[in-house]
C-alpha atoms as a PDB file:
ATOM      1  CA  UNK A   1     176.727  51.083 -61.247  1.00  0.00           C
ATOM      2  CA  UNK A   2     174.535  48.010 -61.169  1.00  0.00           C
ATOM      3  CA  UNK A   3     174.222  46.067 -57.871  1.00  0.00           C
ATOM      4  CA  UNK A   4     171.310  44.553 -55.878  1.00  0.00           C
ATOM      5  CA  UNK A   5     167.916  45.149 -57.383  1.00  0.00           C
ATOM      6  CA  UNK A   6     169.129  46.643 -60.544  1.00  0.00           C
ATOM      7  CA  UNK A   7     168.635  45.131 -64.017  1.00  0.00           C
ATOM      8  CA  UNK A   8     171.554  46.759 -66.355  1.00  0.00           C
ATOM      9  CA  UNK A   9     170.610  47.253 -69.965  1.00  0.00           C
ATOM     10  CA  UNK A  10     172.134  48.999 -73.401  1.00  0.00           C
ATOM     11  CA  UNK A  11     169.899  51.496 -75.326  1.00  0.00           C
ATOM     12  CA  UNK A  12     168.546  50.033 -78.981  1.00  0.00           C
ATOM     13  CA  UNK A  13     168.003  53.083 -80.502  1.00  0.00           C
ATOM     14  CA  UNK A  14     167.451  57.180 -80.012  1.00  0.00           C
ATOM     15  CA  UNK A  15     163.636  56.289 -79.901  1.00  0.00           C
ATOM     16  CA  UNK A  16     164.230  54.429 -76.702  1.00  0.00           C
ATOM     17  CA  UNK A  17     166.651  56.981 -75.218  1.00  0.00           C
ATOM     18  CA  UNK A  18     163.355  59.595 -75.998  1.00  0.00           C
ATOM     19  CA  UNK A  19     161.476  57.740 -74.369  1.00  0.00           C
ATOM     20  CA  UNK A  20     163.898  56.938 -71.373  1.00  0.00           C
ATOM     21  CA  UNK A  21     164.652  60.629 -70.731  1.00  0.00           C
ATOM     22  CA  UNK A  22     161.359  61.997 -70.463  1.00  0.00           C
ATOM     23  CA  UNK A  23     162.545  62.432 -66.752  1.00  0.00           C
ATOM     24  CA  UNK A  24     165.997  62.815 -65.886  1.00  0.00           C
ATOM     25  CA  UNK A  25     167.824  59.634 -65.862  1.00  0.00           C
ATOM     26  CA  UNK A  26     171.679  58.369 -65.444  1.00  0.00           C
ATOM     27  CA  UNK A  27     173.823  56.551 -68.079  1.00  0.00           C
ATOM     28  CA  UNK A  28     176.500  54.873 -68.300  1.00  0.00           C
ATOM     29  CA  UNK A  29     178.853  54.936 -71.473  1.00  0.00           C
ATOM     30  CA  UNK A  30     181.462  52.219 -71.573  1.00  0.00           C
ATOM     31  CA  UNK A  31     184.760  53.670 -72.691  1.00  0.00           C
ATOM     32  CA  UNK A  32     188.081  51.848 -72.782  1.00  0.00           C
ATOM     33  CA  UNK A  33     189.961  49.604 -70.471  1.00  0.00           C
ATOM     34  CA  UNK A  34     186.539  49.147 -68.522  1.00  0.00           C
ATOM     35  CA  UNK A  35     186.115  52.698 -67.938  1.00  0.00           C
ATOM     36  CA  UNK A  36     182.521  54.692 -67.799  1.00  0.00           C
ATOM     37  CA  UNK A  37     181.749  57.975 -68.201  1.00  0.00           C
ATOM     38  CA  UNK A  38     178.398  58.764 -66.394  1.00  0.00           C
ATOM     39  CA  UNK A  39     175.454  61.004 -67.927  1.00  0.00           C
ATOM     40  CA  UNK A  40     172.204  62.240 -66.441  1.00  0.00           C
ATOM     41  CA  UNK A  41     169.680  62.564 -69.896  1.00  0.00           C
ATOM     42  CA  UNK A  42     166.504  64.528 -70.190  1.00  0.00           C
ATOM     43  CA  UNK A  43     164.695  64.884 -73.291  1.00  0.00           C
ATOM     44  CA  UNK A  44     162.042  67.664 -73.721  1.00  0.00           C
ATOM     45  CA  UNK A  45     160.590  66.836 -76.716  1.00  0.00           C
ATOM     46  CA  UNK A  46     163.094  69.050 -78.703  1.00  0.00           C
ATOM     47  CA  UNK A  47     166.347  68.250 -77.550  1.00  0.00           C
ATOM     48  CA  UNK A  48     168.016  66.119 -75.172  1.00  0.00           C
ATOM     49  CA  UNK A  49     170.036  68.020 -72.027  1.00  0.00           C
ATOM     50  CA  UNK A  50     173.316  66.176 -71.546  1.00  0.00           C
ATOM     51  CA  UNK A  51     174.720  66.308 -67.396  1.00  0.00           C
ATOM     52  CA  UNK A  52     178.438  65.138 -68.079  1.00  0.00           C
ATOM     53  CA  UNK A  53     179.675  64.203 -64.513  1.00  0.00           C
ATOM     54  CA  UNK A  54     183.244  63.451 -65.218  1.00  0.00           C
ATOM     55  CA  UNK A  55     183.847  66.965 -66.064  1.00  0.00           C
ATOM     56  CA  UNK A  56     180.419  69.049 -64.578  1.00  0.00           C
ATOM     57  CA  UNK A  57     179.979  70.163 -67.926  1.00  0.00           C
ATOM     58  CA  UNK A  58     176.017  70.785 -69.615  1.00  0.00           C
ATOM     59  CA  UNK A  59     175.058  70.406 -73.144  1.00  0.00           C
ATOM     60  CA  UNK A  60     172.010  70.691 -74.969  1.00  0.00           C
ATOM     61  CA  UNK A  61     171.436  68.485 -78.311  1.00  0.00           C
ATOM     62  CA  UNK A  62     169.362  67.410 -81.027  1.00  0.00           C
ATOM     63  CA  UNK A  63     169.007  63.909 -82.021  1.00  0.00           C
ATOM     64  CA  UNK A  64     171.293  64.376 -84.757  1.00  0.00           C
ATOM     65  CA  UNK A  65     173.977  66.448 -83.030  1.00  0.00           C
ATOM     66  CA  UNK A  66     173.818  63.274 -80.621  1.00  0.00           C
ATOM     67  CA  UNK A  67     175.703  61.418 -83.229  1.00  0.00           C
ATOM     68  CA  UNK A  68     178.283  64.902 -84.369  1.00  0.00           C
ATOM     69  CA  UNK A  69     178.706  66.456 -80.954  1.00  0.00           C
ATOM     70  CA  UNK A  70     178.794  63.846 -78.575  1.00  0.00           C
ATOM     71  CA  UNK A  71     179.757  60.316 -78.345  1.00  0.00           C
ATOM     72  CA  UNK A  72     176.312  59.432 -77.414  1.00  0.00           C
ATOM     73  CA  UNK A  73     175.324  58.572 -80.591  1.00  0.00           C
ATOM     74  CA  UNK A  74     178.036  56.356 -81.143  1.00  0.00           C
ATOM     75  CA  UNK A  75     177.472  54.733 -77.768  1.00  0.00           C
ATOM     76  CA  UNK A  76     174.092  53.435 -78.829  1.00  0.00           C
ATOM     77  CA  UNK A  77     175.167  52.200 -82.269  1.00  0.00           C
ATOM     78  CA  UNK A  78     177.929  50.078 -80.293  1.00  0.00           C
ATOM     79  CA  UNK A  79     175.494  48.878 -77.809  1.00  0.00           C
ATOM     80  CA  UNK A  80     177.802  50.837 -75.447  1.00  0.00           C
ATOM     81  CA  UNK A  81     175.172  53.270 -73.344  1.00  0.00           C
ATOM     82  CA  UNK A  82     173.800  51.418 -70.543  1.00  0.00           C
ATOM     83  CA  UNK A  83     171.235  52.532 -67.479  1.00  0.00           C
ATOM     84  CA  UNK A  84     170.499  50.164 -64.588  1.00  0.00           C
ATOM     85  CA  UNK A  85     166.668  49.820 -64.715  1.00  0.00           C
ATOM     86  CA  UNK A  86     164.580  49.640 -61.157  1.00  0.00           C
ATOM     87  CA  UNK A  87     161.630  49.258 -62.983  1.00  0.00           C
ATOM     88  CA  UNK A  88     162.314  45.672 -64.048  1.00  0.00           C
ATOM     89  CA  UNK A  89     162.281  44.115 -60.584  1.00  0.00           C
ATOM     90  CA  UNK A  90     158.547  45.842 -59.634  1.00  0.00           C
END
C-alpha cells in the first residue's frame, strides 16, 4: 500500500465512500497490530459490492448494513479505511 506517487487518505464519511466507488476502487482497513485487510468497493447507486481479498469472499450492502454487516462502517467512524489516491499528484 502507499509508495511513490501515492497520496494515502482515510474516508470522512459514507457520502465520500459513494462517491469514491462509483468505479471500482481498493481499500485498505487498518486492523490490529498494524495489520490491513484489503477491499475493492463499487457503489451502484443502490448498494455498495464489497471484494474481500483476504478471504475471496463477495458481498453486496446497503449503506446501513455497512455499519451491521461489515466492519466498514466502523472503519470510517474510526478514521480507519484508507485508499492511496493517484489523483492527488496530477
Amino acid at each position: 500500500m502507499g509508495g511513490a506517487g501515492k497520496v494515502v487518505k482515510h474516508v470522512e464519511s459514507v457520502a465520500e465512500l459513494k462517491r469514491l466507488c462509483e468505479k471500482a476502487t481498493t481499500f485498505y482497513l487498518a486492523l490490529n497490530y498494524g495489520l490491513y485487510s484489503r477491499k475493492t468497493i463499487r457503489w451502484d447507486g443502490k448498494v455498495f459490492h464489497i471484494h474481500n481479498h483476504v478471504d475471496e469472499s463477495r458481498q453486496k450492502l446497503t449503506e446501513a448494513q455497512l455499519f451491521t454487516e461489515s466492519n466498514i462502517g466502523r472503519g470510517i467512524e474510526r478514521k480507519a479505511l484508507i485508499y492511496a489516491d493517484e489523483r492527488e499528484l496530477l
